[in-house]
C-alpha atoms as a PDB file:
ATOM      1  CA  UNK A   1       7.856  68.885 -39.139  1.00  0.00           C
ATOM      2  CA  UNK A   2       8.054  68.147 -35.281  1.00  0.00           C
ATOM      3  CA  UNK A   3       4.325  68.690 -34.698  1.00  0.00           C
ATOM      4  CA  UNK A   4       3.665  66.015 -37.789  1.00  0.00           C
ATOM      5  CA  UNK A   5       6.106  63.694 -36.122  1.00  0.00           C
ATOM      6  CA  UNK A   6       4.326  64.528 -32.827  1.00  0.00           C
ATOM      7  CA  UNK A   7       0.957  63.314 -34.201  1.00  0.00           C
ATOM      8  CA  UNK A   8       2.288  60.479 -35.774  1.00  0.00           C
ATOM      9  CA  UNK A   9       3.056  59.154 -33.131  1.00  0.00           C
ATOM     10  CA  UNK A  10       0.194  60.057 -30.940  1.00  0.00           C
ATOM     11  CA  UNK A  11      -1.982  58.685 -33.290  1.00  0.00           C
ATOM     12  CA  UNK A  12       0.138  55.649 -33.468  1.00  0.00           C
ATOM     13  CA  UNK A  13      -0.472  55.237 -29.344  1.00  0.00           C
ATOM     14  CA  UNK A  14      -4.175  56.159 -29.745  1.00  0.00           C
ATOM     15  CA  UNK A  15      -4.523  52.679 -32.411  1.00  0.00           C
ATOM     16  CA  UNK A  16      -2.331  50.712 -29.568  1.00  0.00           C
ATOM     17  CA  UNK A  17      -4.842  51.724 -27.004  1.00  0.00           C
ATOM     18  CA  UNK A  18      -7.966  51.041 -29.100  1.00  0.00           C
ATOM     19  CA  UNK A  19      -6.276  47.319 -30.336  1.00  0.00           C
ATOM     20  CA  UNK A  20      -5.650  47.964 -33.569  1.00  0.00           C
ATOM     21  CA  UNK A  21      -2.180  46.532 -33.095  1.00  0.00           C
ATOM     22  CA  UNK A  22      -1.772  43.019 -31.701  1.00  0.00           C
ATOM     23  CA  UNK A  23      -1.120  42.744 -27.745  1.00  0.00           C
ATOM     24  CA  UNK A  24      -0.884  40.408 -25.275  1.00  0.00           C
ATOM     25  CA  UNK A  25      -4.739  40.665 -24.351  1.00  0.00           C
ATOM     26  CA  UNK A  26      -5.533  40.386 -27.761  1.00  0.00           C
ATOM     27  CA  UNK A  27      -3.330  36.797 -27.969  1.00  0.00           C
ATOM     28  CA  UNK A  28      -4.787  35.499 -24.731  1.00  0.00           C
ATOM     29  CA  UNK A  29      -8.154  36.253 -26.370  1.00  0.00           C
ATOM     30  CA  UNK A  30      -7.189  33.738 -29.267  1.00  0.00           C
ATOM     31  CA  UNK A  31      -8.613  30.259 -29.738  1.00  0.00           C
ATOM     32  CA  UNK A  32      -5.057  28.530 -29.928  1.00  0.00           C
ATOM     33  CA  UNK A  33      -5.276  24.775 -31.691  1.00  0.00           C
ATOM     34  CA  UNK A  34      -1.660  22.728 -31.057  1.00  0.00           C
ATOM     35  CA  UNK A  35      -1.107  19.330 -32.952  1.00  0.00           C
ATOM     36  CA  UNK A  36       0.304  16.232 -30.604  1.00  0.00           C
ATOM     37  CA  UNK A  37       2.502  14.070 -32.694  1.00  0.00           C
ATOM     38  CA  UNK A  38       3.625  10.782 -31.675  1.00  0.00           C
ATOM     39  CA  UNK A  39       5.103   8.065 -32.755  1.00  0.00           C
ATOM     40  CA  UNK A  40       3.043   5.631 -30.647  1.00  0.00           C
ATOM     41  CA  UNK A  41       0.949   2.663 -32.411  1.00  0.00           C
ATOM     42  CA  UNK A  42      -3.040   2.344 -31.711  1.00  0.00           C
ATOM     43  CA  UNK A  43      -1.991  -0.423 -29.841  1.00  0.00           C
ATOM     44  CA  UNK A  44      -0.180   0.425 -27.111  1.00  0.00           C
ATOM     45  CA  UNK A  45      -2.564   1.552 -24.225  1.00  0.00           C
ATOM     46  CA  UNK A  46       0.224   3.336 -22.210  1.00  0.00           C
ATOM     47  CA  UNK A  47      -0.027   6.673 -24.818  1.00  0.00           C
ATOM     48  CA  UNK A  48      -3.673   7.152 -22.895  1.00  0.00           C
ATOM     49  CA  UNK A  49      -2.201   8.245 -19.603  1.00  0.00           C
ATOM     50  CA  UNK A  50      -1.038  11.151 -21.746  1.00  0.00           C
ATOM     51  CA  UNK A  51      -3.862  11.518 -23.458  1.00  0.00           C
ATOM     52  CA  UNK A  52      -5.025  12.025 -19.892  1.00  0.00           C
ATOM     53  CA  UNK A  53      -2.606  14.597 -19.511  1.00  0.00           C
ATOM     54  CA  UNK A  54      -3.588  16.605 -22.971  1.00  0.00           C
ATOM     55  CA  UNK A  55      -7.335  16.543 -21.682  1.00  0.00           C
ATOM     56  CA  UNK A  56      -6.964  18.223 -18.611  1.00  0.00           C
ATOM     57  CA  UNK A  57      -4.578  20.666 -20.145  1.00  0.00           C
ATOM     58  CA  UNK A  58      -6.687  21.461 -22.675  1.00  0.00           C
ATOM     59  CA  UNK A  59      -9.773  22.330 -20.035  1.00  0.00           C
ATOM     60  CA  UNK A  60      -7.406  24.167 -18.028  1.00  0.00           C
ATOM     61  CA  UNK A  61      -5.745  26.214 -20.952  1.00  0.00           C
ATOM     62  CA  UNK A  62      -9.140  26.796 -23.281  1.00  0.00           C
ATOM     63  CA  UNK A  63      -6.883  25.463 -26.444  1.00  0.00           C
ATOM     64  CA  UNK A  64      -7.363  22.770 -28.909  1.00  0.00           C
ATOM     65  CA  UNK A  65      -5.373  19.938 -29.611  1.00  0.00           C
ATOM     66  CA  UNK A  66      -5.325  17.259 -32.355  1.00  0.00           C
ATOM     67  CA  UNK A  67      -3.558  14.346 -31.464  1.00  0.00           C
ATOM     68  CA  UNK A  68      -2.368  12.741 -34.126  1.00  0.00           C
ATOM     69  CA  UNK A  69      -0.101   9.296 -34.646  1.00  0.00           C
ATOM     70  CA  UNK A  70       1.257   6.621 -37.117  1.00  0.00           C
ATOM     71  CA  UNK A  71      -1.745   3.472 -36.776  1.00  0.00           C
ATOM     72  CA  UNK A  72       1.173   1.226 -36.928  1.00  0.00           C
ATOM     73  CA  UNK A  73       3.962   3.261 -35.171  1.00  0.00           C
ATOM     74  CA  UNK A  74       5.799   4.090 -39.004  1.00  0.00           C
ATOM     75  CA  UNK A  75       8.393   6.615 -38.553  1.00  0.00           C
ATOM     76  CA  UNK A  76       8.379   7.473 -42.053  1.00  0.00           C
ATOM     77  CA  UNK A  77       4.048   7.911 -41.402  1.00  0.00           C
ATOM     78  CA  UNK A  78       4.771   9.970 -38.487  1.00  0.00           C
ATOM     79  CA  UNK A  79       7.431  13.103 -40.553  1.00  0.00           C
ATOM     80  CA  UNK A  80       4.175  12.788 -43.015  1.00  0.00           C
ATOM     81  CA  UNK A  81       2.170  13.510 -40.207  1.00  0.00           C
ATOM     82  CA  UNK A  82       3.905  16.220 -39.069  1.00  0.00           C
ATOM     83  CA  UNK A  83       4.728  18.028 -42.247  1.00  0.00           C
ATOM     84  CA  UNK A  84       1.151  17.820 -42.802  1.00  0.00           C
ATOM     85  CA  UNK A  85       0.662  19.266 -39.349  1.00  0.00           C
ATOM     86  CA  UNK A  86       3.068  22.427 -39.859  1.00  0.00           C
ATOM     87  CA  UNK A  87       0.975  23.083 -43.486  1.00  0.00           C
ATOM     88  CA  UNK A  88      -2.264  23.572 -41.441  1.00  0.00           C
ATOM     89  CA  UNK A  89      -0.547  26.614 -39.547  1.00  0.00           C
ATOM     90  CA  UNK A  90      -1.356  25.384 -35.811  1.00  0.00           C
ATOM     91  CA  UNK A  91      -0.465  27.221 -33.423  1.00  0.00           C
ATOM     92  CA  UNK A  92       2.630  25.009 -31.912  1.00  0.00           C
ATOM     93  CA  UNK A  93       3.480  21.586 -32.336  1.00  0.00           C
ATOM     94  CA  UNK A  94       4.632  19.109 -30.030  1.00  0.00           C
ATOM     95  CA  UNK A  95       5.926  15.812 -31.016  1.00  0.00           C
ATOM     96  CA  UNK A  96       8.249  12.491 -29.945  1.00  0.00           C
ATOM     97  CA  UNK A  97      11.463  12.334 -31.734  1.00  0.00           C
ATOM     98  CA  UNK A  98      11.567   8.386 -32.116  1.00  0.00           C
ATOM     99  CA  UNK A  99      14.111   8.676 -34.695  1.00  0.00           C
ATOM    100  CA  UNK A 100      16.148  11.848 -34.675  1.00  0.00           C
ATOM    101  CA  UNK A 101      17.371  11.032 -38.365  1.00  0.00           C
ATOM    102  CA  UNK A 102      14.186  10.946 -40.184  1.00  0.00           C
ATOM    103  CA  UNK A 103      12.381  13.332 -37.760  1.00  0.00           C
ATOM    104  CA  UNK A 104      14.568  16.264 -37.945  1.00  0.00           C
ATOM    105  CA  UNK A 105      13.649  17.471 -41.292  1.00  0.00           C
ATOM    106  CA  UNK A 106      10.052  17.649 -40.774  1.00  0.00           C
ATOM    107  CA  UNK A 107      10.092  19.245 -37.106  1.00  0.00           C
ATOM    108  CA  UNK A 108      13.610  21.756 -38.100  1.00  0.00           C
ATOM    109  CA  UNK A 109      10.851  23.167 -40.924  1.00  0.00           C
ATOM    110  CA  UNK A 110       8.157  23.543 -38.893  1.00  0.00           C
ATOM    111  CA  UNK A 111      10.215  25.734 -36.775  1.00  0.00           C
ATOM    112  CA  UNK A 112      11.524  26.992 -39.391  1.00  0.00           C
ATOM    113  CA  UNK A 113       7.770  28.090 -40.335  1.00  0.00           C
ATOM    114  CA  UNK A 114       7.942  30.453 -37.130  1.00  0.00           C
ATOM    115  CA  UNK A 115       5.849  27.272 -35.151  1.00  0.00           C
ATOM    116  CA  UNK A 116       6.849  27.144 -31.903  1.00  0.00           C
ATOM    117  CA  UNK A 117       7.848  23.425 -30.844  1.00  0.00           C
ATOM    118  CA  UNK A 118       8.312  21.313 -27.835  1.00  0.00           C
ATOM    119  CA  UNK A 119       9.436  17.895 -28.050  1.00  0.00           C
ATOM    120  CA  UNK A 120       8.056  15.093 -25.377  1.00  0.00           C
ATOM    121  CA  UNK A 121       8.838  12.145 -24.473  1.00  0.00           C
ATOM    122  CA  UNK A 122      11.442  10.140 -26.847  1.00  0.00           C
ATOM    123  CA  UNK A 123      14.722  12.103 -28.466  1.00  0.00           C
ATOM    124  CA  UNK A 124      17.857  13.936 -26.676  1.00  0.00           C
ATOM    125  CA  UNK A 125      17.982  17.447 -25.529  1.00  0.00           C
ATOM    126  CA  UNK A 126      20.764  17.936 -27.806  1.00  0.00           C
ATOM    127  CA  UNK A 127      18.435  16.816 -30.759  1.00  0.00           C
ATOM    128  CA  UNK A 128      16.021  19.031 -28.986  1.00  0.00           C
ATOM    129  CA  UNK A 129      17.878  21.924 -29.177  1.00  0.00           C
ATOM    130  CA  UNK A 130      19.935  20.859 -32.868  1.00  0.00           C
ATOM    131  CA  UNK A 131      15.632  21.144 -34.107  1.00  0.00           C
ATOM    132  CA  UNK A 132      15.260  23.963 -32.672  1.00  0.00           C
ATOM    133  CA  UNK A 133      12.628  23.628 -30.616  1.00  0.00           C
ATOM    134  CA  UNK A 134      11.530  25.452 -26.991  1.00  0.00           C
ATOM    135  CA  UNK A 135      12.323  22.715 -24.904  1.00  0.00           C
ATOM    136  CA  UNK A 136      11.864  19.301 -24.014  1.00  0.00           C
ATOM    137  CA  UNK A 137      10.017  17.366 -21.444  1.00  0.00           C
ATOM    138  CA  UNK A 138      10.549  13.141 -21.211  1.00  0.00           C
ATOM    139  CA  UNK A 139      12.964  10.719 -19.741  1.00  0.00           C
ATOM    140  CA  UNK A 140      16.488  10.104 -20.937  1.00  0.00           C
ATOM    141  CA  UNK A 141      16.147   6.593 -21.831  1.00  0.00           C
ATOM    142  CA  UNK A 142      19.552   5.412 -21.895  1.00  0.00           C
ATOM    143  CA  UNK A 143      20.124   6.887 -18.504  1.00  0.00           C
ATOM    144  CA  UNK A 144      16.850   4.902 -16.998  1.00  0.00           C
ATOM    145  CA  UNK A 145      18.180   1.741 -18.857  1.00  0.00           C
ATOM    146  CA  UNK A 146      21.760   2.290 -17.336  1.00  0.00           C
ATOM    147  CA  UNK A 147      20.204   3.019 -13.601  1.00  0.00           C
ATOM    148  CA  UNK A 148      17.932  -0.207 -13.882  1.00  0.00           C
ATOM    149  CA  UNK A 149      20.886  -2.369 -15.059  1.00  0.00           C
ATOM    150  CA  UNK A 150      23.428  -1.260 -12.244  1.00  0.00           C
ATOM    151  CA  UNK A 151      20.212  -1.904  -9.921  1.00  0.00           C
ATOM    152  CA  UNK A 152      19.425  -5.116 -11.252  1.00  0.00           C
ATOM    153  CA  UNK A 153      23.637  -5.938 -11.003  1.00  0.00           C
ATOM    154  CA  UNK A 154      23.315  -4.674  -7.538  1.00  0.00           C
ATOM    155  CA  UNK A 155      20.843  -7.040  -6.566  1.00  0.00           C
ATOM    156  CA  UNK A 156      23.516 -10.085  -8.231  1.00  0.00           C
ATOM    157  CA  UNK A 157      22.107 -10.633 -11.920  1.00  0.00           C
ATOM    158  CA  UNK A 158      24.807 -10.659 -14.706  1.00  0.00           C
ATOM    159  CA  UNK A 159      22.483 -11.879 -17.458  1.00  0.00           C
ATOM    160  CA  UNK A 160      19.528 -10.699 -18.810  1.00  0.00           C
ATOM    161  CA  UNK A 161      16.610 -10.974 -21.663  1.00  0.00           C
ATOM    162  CA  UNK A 162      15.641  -7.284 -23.244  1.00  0.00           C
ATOM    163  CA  UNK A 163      12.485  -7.597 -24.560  1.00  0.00           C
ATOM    164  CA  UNK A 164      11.940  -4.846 -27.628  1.00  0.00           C
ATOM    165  CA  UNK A 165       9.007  -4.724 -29.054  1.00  0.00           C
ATOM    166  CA  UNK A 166       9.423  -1.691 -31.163  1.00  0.00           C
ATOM    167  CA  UNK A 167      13.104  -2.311 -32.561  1.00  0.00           C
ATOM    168  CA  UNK A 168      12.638  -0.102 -35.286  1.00  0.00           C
ATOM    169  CA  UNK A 169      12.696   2.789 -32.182  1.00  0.00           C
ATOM    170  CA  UNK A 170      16.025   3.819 -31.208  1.00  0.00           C
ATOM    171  CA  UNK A 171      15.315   4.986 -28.324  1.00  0.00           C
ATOM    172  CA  UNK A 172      13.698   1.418 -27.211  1.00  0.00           C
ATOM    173  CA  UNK A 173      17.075  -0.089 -28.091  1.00  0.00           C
ATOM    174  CA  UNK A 174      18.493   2.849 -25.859  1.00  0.00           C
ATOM    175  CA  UNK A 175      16.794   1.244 -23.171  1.00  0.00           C
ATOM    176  CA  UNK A 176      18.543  -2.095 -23.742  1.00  0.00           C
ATOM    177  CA  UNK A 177      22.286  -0.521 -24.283  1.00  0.00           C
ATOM    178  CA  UNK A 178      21.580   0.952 -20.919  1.00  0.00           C
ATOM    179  CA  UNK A 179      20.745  -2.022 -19.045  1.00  0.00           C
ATOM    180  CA  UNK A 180      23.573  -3.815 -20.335  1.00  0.00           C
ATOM    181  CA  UNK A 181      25.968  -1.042 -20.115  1.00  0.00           C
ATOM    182  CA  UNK A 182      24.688  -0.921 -16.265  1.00  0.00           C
ATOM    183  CA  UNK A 183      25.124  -4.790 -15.914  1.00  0.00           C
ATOM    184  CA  UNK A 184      28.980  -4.353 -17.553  1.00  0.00           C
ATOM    185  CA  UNK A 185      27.978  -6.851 -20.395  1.00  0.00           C
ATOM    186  CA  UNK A 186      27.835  -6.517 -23.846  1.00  0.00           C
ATOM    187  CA  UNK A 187      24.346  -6.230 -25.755  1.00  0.00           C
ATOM    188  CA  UNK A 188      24.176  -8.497 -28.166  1.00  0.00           C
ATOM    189  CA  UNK A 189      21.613 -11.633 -28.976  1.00  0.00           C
ATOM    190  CA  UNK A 190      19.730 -11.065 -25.465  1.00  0.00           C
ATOM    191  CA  UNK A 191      17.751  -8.320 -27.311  1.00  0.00           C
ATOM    192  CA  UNK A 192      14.753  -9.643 -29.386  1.00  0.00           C
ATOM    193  CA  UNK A 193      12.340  -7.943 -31.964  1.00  0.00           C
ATOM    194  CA  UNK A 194       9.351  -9.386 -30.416  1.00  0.00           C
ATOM    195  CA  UNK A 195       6.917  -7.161 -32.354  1.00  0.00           C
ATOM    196  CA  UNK A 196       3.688  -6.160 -31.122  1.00  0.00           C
ATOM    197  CA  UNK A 197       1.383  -9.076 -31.217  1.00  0.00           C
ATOM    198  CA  UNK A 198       0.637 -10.541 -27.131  1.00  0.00           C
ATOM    199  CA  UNK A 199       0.754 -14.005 -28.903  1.00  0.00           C
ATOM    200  CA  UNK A 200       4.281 -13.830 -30.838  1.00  0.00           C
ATOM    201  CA  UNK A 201       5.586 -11.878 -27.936  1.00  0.00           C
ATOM    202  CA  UNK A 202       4.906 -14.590 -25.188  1.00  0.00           C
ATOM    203  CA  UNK A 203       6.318 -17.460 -27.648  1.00  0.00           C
ATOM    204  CA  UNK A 204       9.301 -15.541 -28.355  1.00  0.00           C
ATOM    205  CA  UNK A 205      10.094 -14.786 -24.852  1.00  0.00           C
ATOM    206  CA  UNK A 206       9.238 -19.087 -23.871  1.00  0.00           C
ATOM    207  CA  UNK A 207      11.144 -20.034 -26.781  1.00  0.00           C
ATOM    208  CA  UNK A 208      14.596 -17.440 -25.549  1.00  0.00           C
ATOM    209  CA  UNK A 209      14.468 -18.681 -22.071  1.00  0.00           C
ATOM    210  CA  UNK A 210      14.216 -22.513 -23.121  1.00  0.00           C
ATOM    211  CA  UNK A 211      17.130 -22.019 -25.007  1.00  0.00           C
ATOM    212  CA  UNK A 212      18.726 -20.297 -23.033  1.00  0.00           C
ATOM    213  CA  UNK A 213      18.039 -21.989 -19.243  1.00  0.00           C
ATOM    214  CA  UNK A 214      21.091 -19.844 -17.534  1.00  0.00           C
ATOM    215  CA  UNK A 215      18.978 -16.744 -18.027  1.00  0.00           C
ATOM    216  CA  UNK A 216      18.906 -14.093 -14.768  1.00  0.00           C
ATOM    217  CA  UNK A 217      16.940 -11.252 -15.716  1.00  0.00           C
ATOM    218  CA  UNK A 218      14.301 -10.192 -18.116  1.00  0.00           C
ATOM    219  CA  UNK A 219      14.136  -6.479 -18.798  1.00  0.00           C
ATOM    220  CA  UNK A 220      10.556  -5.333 -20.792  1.00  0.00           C
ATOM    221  CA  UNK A 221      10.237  -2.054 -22.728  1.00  0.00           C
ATOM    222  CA  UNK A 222       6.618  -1.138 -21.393  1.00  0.00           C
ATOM    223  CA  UNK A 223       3.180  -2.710 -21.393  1.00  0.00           C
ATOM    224  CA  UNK A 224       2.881  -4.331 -25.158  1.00  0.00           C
ATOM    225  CA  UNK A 225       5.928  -6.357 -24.008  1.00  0.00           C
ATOM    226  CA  UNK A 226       5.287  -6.726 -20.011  1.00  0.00           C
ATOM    227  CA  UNK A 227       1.928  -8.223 -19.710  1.00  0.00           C
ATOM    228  CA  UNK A 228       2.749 -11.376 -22.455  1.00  0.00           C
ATOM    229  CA  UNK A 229       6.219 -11.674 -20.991  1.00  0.00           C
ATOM    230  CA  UNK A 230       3.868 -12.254 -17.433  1.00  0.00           C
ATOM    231  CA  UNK A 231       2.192 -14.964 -19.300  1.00  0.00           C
ATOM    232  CA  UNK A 232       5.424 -16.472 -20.672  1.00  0.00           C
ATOM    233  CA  UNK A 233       6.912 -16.721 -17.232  1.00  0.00           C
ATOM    234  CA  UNK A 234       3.533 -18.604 -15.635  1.00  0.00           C
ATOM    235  CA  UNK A 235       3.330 -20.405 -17.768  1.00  0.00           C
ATOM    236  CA  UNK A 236       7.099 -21.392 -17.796  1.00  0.00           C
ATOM    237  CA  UNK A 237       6.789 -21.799 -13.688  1.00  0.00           C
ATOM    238  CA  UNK A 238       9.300 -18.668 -13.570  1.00  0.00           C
ATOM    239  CA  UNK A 239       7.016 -16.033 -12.353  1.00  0.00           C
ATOM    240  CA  UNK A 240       8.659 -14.609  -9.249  1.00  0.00           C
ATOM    241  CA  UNK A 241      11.740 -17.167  -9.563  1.00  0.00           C
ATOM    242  CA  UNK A 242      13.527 -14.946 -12.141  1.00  0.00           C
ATOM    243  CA  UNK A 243      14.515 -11.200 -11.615  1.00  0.00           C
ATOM    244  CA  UNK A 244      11.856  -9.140 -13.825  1.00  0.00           C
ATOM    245  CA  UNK A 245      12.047  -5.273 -14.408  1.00  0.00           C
ATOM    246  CA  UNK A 246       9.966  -3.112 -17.061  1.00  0.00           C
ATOM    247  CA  UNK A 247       9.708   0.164 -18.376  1.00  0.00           C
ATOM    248  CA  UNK A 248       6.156   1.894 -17.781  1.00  0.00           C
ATOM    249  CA  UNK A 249       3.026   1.308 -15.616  1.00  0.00           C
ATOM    250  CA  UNK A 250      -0.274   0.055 -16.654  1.00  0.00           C
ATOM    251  CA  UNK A 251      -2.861  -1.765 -14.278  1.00  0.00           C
ATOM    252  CA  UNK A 252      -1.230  -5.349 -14.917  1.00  0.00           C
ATOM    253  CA  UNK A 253       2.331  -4.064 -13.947  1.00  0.00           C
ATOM    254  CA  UNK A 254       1.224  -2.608 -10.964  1.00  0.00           C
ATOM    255  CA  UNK A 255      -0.930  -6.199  -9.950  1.00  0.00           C
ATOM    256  CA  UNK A 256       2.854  -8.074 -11.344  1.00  0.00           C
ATOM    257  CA  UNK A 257       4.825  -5.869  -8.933  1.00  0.00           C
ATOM    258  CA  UNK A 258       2.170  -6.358  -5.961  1.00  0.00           C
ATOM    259  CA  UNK A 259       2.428 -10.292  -6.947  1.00  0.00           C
ATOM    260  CA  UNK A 260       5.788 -10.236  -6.877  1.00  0.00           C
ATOM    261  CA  UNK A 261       6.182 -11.221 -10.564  1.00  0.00           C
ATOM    262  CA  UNK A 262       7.793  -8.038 -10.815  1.00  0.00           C
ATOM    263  CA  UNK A 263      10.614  -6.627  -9.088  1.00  0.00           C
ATOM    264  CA  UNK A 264      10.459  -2.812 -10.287  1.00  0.00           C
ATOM    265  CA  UNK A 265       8.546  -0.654 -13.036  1.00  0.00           C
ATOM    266  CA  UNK A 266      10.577   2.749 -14.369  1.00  0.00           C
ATOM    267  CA  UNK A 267       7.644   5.204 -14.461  1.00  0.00           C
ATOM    268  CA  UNK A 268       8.531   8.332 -16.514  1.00  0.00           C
ATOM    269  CA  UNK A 269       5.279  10.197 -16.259  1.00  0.00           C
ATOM    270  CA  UNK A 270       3.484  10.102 -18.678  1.00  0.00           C
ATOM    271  CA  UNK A 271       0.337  12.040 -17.838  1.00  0.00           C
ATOM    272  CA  UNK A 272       2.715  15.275 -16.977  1.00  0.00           C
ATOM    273  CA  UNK A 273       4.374  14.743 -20.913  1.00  0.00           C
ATOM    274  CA  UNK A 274       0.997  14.879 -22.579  1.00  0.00           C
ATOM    275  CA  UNK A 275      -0.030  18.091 -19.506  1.00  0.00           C
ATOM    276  CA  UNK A 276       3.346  20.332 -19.468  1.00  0.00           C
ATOM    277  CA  UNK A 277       3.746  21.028 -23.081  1.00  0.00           C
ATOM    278  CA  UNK A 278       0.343  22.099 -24.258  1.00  0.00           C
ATOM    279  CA  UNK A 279       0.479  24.304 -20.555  1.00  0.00           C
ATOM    280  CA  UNK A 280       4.255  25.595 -21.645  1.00  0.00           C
ATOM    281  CA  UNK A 281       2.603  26.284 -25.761  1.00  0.00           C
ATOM    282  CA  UNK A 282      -0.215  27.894 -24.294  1.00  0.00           C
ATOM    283  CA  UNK A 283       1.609  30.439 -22.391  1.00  0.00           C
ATOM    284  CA  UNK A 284       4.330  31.129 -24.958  1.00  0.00           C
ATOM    285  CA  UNK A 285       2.270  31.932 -27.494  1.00  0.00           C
ATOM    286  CA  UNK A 286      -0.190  34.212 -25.138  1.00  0.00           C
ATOM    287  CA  UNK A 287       2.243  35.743 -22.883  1.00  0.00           C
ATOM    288  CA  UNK A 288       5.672  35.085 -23.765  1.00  0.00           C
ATOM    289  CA  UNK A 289       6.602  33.104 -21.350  1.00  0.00           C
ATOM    290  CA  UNK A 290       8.067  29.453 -21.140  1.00  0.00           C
ATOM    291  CA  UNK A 291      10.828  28.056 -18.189  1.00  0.00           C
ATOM    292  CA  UNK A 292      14.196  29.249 -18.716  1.00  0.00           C
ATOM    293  CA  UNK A 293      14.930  25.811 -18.170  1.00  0.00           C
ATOM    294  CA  UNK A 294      14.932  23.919 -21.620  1.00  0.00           C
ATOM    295  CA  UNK A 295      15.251  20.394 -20.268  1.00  0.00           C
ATOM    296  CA  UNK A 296      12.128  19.006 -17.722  1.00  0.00           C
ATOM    297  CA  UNK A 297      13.317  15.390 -16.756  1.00  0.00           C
ATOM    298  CA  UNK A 298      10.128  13.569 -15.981  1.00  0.00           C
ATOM    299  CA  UNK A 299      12.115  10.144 -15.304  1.00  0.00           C
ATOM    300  CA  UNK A 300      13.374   7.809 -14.310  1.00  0.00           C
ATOM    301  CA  UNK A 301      11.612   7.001 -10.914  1.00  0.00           C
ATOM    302  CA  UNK A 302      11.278   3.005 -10.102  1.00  0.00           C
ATOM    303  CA  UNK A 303       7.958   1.360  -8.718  1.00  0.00           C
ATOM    304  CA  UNK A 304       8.483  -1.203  -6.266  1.00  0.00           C
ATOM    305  CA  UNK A 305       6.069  -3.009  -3.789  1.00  0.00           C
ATOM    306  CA  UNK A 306       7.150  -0.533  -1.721  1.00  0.00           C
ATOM    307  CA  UNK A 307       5.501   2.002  -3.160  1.00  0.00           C
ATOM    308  CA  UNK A 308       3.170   1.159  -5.465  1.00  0.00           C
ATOM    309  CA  UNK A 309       0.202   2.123  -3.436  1.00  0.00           C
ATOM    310  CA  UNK A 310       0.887   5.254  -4.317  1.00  0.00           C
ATOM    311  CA  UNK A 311       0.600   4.757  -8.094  1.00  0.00           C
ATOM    312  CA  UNK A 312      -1.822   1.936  -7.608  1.00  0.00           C
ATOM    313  CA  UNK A 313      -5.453   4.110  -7.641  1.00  0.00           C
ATOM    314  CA  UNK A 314      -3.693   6.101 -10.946  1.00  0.00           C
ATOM    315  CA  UNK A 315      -1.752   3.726 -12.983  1.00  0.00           C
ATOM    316  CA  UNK A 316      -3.476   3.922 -16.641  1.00  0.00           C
ATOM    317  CA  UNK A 317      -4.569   6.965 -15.908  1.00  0.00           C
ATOM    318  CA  UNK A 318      -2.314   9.524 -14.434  1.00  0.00           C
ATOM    319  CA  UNK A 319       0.476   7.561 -14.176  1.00  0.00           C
END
């Protein structure tokens, strides 16, 4: 009975040796293929910088990844898009969680699946965590909307304009709770759904500050918002007159804050949200290994004239 025993398991070595039974080798030898979910519109050009960042991951890592998103930023599009993801059997998934209600089911099943996920960008890392997933990598955006508000009250303004142009995005309204919660006011009818369109977004933001004269500050939620709200304010005779901050970079913010037009841009990265989390999948799944650290805060950092030569040569790009 021993020497039975004794062969079993010798022969059970001998298979381990000859990769018959899966190994680490064997996982790093695997063509992985990850699925990028976001909840980002065709429209809005910032979502290439991390596009950027998923590139040169990709070429660094050897894996594949389908980026996929809602053509009109739909939350309700976007759980389709990732329960549709996690049926395909990829090899992770990474996605935004925009709304933490509606996205939870979708992403808690993936996991669920055995799919390893990271989650970028938009969401908590309590939600993180509450989904299950490995970690996440993005910018707390009340936090940056509470540090630009007690830096715009710092600098004397006590009343402000939040321009939203995706409402329907918590975590965009996030951004406006903070900046009034950093001013000490109350949000209330100083946030405006100004959609998408450059057009409608420049009238709304003329038609706010006409009717409302006493206006100090105007706060933008990133490039679909900040580049007509520059037009609105030339055109108005405000541009450099009234204090101006905005989420995000993209080559027109960086030529606003060198113009003076605007005061500061928060950047949160972008290029290392769409880099660290394919690099972080592709490891985890080969080796086994991912950060003990389940939270990677890649904002808030603010732009100023002072240093946007820095960011000047990337902006659009890598950052």
């Amino acid at each position: 009975m021993a020497q039975r025993i004794r062969l079993f398991l010798l022969a059970g070595l001998a298979a381990l040796a000859l990769g018959l039974v899966p190994h680490p080798a064997a996982a790093a030898a695997k063509k992985l293929r990850f699925v990028f979910v976001s909840h980002a519109p065709n429209s809005d050009p910032w979502w290439n910088t991390v596009k950027t960042g998923i590139r040169v991951a990709t070429e660094q890592t050897g894996v594949t990844v389908e980026y996929r998103n809602p053509p009109n930023g739909d939350i309700a599009t976007m759980a389709r898009l990732i329960d549709q993801a996690a049926a395909s059997h990829p090899d992770g998934i990474i996605s935004t969680i925009a709304d933490y209600n509606v996205l939870k089911r979708p992403l808690t099943d993936a996991v669920r699946r055995g799919i390893p996920v990271i989650t970028v960008n938009s969401g908590t890392p309590a939600q993180s965590q509450a989904i299950g997933a490995l970690m996440h990598i993005g910018q707390p955006d009340y936090t940056a909307g509470l540090l630009a508000g007690e830096r715009a009250k710092a600098a004397g303004v006590k009343s402000f304009l939040c321009v939203n142009h995706y409402i329907t995005n918590p975590a965009s309204v996030q951004r406006c709770e903070g900046f009034a919660k950093g001013l000490g006011v109350a949000l209330g009818h100083q946030m405006i759904d100004s959609g998408t369109d450059p057009t409608v977004v420049e009238n709304k933001v003329e038609a706010y500050l006409r009717a409302n004269p006493k206006t100090e500050a105007v706060l933008t939620l990133g490039p679909l918002s900040a580049i007509p709200t520059i037009a609105a304010l030339k055109a108005m005779h405000l541009a450099g007159h009234i204090y101006f901050g905005t989420f995000d970079l993209a080559p027109e913010v960086v030529t606003g804050i060198k113009d003076g037009v605007i005061s500061w841009a928060i950047d949160q990265q972008p290029y290392l949200q769409g880099y660290l989390p394919v690099v972080f999948l592709a490891n985890y799944v080969r080796y086994g290994v991912i950060p003990a650290n389940k939270v990677i805060l890649t904002g808030p950092g603010f732009v100023t004239k002072a240093n946007v030569a820095l960011v000047e040569k990337y902006a659009g790009t890598y950052r």
